[in-house]
C-alpha atoms as a PDB file:
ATOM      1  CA  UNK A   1      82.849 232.124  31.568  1.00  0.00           C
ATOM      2  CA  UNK A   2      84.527 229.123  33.289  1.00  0.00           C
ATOM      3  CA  UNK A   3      84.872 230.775  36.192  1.00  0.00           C
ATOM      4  CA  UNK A   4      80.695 231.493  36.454  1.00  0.00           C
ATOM      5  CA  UNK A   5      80.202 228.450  35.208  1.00  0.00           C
ATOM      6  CA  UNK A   6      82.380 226.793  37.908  1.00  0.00           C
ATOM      7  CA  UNK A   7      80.681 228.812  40.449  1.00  0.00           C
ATOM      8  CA  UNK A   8      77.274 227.886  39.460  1.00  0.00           C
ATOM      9  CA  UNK A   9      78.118 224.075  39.083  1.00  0.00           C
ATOM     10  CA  UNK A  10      80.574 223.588  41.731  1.00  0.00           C
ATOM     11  CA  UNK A  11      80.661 226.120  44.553  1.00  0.00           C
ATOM     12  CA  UNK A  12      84.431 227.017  43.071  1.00  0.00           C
ATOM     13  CA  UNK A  13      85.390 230.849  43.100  1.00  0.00           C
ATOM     14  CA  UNK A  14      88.275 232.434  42.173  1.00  0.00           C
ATOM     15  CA  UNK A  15      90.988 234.625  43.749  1.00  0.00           C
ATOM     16  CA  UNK A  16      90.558 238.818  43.571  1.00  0.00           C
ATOM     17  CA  UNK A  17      94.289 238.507  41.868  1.00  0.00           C
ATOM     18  CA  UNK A  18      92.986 235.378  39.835  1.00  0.00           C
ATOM     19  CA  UNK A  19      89.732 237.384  38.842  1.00  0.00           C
ATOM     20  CA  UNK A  20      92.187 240.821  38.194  1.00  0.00           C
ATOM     21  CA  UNK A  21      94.607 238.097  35.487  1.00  0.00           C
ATOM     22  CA  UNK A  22      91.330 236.555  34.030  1.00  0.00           C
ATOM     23  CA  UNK A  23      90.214 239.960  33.462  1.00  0.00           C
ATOM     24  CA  UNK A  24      93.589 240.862  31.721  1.00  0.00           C
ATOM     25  CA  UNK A  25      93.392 237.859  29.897  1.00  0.00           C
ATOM     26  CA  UNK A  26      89.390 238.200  28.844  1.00  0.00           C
ATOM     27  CA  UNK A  27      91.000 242.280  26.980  1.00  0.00           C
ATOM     28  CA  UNK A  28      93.428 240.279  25.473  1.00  0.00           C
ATOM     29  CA  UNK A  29      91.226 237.732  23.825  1.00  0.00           C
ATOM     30  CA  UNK A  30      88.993 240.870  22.692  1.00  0.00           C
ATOM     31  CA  UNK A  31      91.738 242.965  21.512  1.00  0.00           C
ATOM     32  CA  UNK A  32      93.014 240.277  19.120  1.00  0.00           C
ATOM     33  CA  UNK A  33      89.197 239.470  18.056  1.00  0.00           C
ATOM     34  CA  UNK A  34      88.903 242.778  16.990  1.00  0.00           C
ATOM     35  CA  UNK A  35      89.351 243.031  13.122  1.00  0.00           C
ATOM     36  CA  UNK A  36      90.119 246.787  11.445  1.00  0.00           C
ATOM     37  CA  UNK A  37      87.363 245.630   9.278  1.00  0.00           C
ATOM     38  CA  UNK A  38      85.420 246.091  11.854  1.00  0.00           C
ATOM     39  CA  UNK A  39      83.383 249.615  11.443  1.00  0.00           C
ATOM     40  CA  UNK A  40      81.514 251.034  14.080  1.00  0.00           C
ATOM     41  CA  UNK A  41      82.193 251.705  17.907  1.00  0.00           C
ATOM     42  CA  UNK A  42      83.720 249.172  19.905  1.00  0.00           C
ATOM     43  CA  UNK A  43      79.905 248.348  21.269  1.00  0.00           C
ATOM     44  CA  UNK A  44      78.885 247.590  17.571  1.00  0.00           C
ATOM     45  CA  UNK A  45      82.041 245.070  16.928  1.00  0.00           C
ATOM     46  CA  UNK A  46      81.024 243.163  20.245  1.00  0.00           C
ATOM     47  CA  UNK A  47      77.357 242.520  19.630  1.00  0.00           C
ATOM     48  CA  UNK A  48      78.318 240.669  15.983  1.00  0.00           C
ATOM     49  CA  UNK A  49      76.861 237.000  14.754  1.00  0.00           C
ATOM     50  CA  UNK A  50      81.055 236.168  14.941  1.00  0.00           C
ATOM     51  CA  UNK A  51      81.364 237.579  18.407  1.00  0.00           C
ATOM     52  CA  UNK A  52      77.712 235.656  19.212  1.00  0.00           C
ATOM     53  CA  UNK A  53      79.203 232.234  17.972  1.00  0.00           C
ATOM     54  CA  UNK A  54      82.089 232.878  19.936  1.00  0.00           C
ATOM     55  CA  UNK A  55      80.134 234.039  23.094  1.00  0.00           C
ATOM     56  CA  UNK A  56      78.640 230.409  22.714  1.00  0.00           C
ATOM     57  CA  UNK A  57      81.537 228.459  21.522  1.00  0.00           C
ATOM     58  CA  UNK A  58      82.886 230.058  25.165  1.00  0.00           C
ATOM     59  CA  UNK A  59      80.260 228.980  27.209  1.00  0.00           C
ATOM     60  CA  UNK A  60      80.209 225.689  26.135  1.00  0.00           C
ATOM     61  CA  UNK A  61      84.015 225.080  26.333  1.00  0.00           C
ATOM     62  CA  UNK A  62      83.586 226.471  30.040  1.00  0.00           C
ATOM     63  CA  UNK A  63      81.294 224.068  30.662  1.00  0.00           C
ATOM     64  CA  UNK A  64      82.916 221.274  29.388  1.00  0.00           C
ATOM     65  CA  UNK A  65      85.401 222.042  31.211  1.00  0.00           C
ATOM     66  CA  UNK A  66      83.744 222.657  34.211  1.00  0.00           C
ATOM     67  CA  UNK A  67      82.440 219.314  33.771  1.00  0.00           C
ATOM     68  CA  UNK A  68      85.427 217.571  33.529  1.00  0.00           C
ATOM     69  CA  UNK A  69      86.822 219.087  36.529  1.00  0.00           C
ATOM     70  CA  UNK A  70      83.520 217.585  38.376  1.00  0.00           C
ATOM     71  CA  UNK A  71      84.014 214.253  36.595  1.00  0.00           C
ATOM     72  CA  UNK A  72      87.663 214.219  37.609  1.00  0.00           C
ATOM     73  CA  UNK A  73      86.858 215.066  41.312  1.00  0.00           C
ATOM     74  CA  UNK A  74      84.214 212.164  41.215  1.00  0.00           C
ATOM     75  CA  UNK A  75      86.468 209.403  40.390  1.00  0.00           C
ATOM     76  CA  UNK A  76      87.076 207.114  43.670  1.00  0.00           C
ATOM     77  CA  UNK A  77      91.522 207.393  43.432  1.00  0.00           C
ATOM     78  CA  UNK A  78      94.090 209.525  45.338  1.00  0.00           C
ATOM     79  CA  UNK A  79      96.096 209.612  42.315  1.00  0.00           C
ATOM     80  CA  UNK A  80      95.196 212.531  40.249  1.00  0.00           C
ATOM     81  CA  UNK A  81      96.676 210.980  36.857  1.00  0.00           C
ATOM     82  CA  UNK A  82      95.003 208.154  37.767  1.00  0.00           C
ATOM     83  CA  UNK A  83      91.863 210.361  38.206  1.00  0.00           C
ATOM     84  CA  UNK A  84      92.591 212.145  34.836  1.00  0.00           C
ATOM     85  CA  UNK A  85      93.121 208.946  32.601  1.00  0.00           C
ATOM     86  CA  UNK A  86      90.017 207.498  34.035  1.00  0.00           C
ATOM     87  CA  UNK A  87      87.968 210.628  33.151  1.00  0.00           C
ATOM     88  CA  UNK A  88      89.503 211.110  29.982  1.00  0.00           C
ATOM     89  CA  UNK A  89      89.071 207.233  28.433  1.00  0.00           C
ATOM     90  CA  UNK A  90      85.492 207.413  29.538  1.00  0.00           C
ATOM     91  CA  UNK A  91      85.187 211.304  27.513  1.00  0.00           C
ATOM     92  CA  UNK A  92      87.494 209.532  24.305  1.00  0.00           C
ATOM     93  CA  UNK A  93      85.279 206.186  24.451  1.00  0.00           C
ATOM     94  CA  UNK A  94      82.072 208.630  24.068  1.00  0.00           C
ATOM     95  CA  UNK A  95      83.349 210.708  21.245  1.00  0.00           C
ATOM     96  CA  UNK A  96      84.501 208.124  19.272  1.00  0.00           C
ATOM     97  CA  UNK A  97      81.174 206.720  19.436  1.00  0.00           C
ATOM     98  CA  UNK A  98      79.238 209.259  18.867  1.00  0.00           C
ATOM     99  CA  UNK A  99      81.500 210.216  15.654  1.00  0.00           C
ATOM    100  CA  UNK A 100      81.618 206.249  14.867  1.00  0.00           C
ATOM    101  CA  UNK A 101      77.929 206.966  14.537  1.00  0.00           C
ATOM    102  CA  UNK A 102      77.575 210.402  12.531  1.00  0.00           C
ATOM    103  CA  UNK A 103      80.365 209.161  10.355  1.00  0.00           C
ATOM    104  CA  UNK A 104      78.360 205.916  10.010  1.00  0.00           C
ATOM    105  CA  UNK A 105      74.918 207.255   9.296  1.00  0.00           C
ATOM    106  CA  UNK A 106      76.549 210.706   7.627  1.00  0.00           C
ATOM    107  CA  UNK A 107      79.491 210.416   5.877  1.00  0.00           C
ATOM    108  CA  UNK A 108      79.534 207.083   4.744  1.00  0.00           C
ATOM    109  CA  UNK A 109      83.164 206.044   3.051  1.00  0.00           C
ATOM    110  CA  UNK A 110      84.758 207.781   5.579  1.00  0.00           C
ATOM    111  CA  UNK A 111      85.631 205.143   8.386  1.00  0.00           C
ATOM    112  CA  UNK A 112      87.346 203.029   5.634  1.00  0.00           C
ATOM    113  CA  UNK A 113      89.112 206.297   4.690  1.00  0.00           C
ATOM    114  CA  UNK A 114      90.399 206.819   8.400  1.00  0.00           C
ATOM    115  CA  UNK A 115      91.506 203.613   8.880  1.00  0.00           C
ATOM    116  CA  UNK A 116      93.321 203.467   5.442  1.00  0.00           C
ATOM    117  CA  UNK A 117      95.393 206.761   6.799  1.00  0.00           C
ATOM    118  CA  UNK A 118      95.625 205.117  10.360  1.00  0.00           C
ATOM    119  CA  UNK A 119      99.620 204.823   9.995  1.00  0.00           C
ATOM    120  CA  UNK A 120      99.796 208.704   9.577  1.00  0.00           C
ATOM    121  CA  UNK A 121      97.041 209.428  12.117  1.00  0.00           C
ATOM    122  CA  UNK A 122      98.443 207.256  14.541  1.00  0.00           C
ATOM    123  CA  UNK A 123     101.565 209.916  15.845  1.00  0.00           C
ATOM    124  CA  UNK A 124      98.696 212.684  15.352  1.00  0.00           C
ATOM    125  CA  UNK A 125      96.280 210.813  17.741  1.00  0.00           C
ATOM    126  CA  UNK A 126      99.229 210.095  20.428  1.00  0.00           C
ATOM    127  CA  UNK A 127     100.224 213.710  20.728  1.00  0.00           C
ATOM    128  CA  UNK A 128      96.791 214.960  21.008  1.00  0.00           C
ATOM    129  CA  UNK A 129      95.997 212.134  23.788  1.00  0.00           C
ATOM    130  CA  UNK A 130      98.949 213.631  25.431  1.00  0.00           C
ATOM    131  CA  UNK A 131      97.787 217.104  25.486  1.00  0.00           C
ATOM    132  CA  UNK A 132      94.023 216.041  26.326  1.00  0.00           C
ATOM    133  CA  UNK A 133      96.057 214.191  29.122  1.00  0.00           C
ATOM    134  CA  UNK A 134      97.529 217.179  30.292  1.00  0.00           C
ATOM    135  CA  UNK A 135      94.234 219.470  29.803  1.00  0.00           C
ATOM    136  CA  UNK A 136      92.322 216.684  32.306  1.00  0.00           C
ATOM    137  CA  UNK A 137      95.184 216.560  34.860  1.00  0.00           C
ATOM    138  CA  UNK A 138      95.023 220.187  35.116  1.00  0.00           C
ATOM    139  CA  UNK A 139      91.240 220.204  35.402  1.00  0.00           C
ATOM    140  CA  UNK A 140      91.973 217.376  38.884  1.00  0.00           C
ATOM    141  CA  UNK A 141      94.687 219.983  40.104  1.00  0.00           C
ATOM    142  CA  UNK A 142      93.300 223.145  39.840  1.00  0.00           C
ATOM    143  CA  UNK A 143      89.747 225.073  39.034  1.00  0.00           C
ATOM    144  CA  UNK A 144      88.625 225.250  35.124  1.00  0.00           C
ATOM    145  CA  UNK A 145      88.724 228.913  35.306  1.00  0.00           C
ATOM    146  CA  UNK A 146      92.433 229.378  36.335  1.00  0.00           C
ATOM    147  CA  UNK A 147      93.311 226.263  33.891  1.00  0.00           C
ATOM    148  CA  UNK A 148      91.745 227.703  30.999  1.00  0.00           C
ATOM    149  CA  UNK A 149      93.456 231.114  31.678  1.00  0.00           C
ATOM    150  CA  UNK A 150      96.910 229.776  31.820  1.00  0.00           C
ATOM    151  CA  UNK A 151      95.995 227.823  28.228  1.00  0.00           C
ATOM    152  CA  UNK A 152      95.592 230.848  27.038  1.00  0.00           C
ATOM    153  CA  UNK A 153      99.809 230.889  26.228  1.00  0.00           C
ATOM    154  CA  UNK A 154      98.840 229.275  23.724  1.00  0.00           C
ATOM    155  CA  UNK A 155      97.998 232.633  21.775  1.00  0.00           C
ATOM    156  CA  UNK A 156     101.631 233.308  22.772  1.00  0.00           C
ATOM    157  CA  UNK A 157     103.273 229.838  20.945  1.00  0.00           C
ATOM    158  CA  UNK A 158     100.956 231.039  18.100  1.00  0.00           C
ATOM    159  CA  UNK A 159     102.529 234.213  17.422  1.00  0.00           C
ATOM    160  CA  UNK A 160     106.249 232.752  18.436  1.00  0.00           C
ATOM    161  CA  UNK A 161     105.499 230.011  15.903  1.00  0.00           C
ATOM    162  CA  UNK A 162     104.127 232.800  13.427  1.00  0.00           C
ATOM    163  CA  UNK A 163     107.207 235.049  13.606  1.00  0.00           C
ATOM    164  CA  UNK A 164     109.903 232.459  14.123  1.00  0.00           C
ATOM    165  CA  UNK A 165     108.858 229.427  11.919  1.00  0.00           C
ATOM    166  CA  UNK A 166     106.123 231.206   9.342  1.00  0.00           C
ATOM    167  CA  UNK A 167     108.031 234.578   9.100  1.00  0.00           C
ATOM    168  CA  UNK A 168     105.391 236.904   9.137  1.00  0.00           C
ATOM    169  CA  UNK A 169     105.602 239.808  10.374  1.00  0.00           C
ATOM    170  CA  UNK A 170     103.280 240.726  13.979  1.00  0.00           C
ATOM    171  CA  UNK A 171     100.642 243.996  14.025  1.00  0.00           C
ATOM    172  CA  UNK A 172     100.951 246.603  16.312  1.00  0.00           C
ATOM    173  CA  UNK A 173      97.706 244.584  18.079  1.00  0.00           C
ATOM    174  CA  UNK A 174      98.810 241.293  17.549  1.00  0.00           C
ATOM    175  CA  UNK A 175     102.499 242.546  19.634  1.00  0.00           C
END
Protein backbone atom coordinates (compact mmCIF):
# COMPACT_ATOMS: atom_id res chain seq x y z
CA UNK A 1 0.00 0.00 0.00
CA UNK A 2 2.88 2.47 0.64
CA UNK A 3 4.27 1.87 -2.36
CA UNK A 4 0.73 3.01 -4.40
CA UNK A 5 0.31 5.40 -2.13
CA UNK A 6 3.82 6.84 -2.73
CA UNK A 7 3.24 6.62 -6.34
CA UNK A 8 0.06 8.45 -6.32
CA UNK A 9 1.36 11.25 -3.91
CA UNK A 10 4.84 11.56 -4.93
CA UNK A 11 5.80 10.28 -8.37
CA UNK A 12 8.07 7.53 -6.26
CA UNK A 13 8.11 3.87 -7.76
CA UNK A 14 9.77 1.06 -6.74
CA UNK A 15 12.40 -1.38 -8.08
CA UNK A 16 11.09 -4.86 -10.08
CA UNK A 17 13.47 -6.64 -7.23
CA UNK A 18 12.00 -4.11 -4.57
CA UNK A 19 8.35 -4.85 -5.89
CA UNK A 20 9.40 -8.99 -6.13
CA UNK A 21 10.66 -8.51 -1.79
CA UNK A 22 7.48 -6.36 -1.06
CA UNK A 23 5.57 -9.02 -2.62
CA UNK A 24 7.37 -11.71 -0.44
CA UNK A 25 6.92 -9.66 2.38
CA UNK A 26 2.94 -8.70 1.64
CA UNK A 27 2.55 -13.45 1.77
CA UNK A 28 4.26 -13.20 4.80
CA UNK A 29 2.10 -10.69 6.55
CA UNK A 30 -0.98 -12.86 5.18
CA UNK A 31 0.33 -16.13 6.11
CA UNK A 32 0.77 -15.13 9.77
CA UNK A 33 -2.82 -13.26 9.64
CA UNK A 34 -4.27 -16.33 8.82
CA UNK A 35 -5.85 -18.00 11.97
CA UNK A 36 -6.80 -22.07 11.81
CA UNK A 37 -9.96 -20.69 13.12
CA UNK A 38 -10.42 -19.47 10.14
CA UNK A 39 -13.06 -21.81 8.06
CA UNK A 40 -13.63 -21.41 4.60
CA UNK A 41 -11.29 -21.00 1.45
CA UNK A 42 -8.50 -18.78 1.59
CA UNK A 43 -10.88 -16.10 -0.48
CA UNK A 44 -13.42 -16.27 2.49
CA UNK A 45 -10.56 -15.58 5.33
CA UNK A 46 -9.39 -12.45 3.21
CA UNK A 47 -12.66 -10.64 2.70
CA UNK A 48 -13.28 -10.64 6.86
CA UNK A 49 -14.37 -7.32 9.07
CA UNK A 50 -10.57 -8.22 10.81
CA UNK A 51 -8.88 -8.41 7.46
CA UNK A 52 -11.17 -5.04 6.42
CA UNK A 53 -9.83 -3.11 9.58
CA UNK A 54 -6.55 -4.17 8.73
CA UNK A 55 -6.88 -3.34 4.94
CA UNK A 56 -7.59 0.23 6.43
CA UNK A 57 -5.34 0.36 9.35
CA UNK A 58 -2.72 -0.35 6.14
CA UNK A 59 -3.71 2.29 4.07
CA UNK A 60 -3.61 4.77 6.48
CA UNK A 61 -0.18 3.84 7.97
CA UNK A 62 1.01 4.04 4.18
CA UNK A 63 -0.13 7.22 4.00
CA UNK A 64 1.18 8.55 6.93
CA UNK A 65 4.03 7.50 5.99
CA UNK A 66 3.99 8.62 2.69
CA UNK A 67 3.35 11.85 4.17
CA UNK A 68 6.10 12.08 6.26
CA UNK A 69 8.46 11.21 3.62
CA UNK A 70 6.89 14.42 1.67
CA UNK A 71 7.10 16.49 4.86
CA UNK A 72 10.69 15.40 5.37
CA UNK A 73 11.67 16.21 1.70
CA UNK A 74 9.98 19.72 2.21
CA UNK A 75 12.04 20.91 4.99
CA UNK A 76 14.64 23.71 3.66
CA UNK A 77 18.22 21.62 5.31
CA UNK A 78 20.90 19.40 3.68
CA UNK A 79 21.08 17.53 6.78
CA UNK A 80 18.71 14.71 6.74
CA UNK A 81 18.59 14.33 10.73
CA UNK A 82 18.20 17.72 10.74
CA UNK A 83 15.32 17.22 8.22
CA UNK A 84 13.90 14.30 10.34
CA UNK A 85 13.89 16.09 13.85
CA UNK A 86 12.28 19.04 12.28
CA UNK A 87 9.47 16.88 10.77
CA UNK A 88 9.10 14.82 13.64
CA UNK A 89 8.76 17.80 16.57
CA UNK A 90 6.24 19.44 14.32
CA UNK A 91 4.19 15.56 13.99
CA UNK A 92 4.92 15.10 18.23
CA UNK A 93 3.79 18.90 18.92
CA UNK A 94 0.40 17.96 16.92
CA UNK A 95 -0.34 14.74 18.66
CA UNK A 96 0.18 15.85 21.88
CA UNK A 97 -2.26 18.43 21.23
CA UNK A 98 -4.70 16.84 19.79
CA UNK A 99 -4.57 14.06 22.73
CA UNK A 100 -4.05 17.15 25.29
CA UNK A 101 -7.48 17.90 23.89
CA UNK A 102 -9.47 14.44 23.75
CA UNK A 103 -7.94 13.67 27.08
CA UNK A 104 -9.14 17.14 28.19
CA UNK A 105 -12.68 17.13 26.89
CA UNK A 106 -12.83 12.97 27.18
CA UNK A 107 -11.15 11.47 29.78
CA UNK A 108 -11.00 13.94 32.29
CA UNK A 109 -8.56 12.82 35.44
CA UNK A 110 -6.31 11.53 33.15
CA UNK A 111 -3.65 14.37 32.46
CA UNK A 112 -3.13 14.59 36.29
CA UNK A 113 -2.77 10.78 36.12
CA UNK A 114 0.05 11.04 33.35
CA UNK A 115 1.87 13.50 34.88
CA UNK A 116 1.73 11.77 38.37
CA UNK A 117 3.48 8.57 36.45
CA UNK A 118 5.78 11.06 34.45
CA UNK A 119 9.03 9.59 36.31
CA UNK A 120 8.18 6.06 34.86
CA UNK A 121 6.97 7.38 31.49
CA UNK A 122 9.79 9.48 31.08
CA UNK A 123 12.54 6.38 29.88
CA UNK A 124 9.31 4.99 27.94
CA UNK A 125 8.83 8.35 26.04
CA UNK A 126 12.80 8.67 25.27
CA UNK A 127 13.05 5.28 23.67
CA UNK A 128 10.03 5.67 21.63
CA UNK A 129 11.31 9.32 20.45
CA UNK A 130 14.32 7.40 19.47
CA UNK A 131 12.66 4.91 17.36
CA UNK A 132 10.11 7.59 15.85
CA UNK A 133 13.59 9.29 15.20
CA UNK A 134 14.80 6.53 13.37
CA UNK A 135 11.31 5.72 11.50
CA UNK A 136 11.50 9.69 10.12
CA UNK A 137 15.21 9.49 9.15
CA UNK A 138 14.46 6.54 7.17
CA UNK A 139 11.41 8.12 5.58
CA UNK A 140 14.32 11.40 4.38
CA UNK A 141 16.69 8.49 3.13
CA UNK A 142 14.75 6.24 1.35
CA UNK A 143 10.95 5.74 -0.19
CA UNK A 144 8.04 4.75 2.47
CA UNK A 145 7.47 1.64 0.62
CA UNK A 146 11.01 0.10 0.89
CA UNK A 147 11.18 1.61 4.65
CA UNK A 148 8.13 0.05 5.73
CA UNK A 149 9.22 -3.33 4.18
CA UNK A 150 12.48 -3.51 5.93
CA UNK A 151 10.33 -2.66 9.42
CA UNK A 152 8.78 -5.48 8.80
CA UNK A 153 11.93 -7.46 10.94
CA UNK A 154 10.20 -6.51 13.37
CA UNK A 155 7.85 -9.69 13.04
CA UNK A 156 11.27 -11.39 13.22
CA UNK A 157 12.46 -9.68 16.92
CA UNK A 158 8.85 -10.72 17.81
CA UNK A 159 9.20 -14.28 17.41
CA UNK A 160 13.14 -14.18 18.62
CA UNK A 161 11.81 -12.37 21.69
CA UNK A 162 8.86 -15.03 21.87
CA UNK A 163 11.09 -18.12 21.75
CA UNK A 164 14.15 -16.81 23.53
CA UNK A 165 12.79 -14.52 26.37
CA UNK A 166 8.84 -15.80 26.62
CA UNK A 167 9.65 -19.53 25.89
CA UNK A 168 6.97 -20.45 23.82
CA UNK A 169 7.17 -22.62 21.52
CA UNK A 170 6.81 -21.29 17.35
CA UNK A 171 3.94 -23.02 14.82
CA UNK A 172 4.80 -24.63 11.85
CA UNK A 173 3.34 -21.03 10.23
CA UNK A 174 4.68 -18.82 12.62
CA UNK A 175 8.58 -20.68 11.66
Amino acid sequence: QAAFVGLIVLGEGVSFFGLIAILIGLCGVLLLSSTPEAAGTWRESLFTRAAGLGLTSGLLFAISGVTYRAATLDVGADAPLLRAAVTLSAVTLMQFAAMSIWLRVFEQGQISAVWLARRKALWIGLMSLAGSLGWFLAFTLQTAAYVKALGQIELIFSLMVSVLVFKEKLSAREG
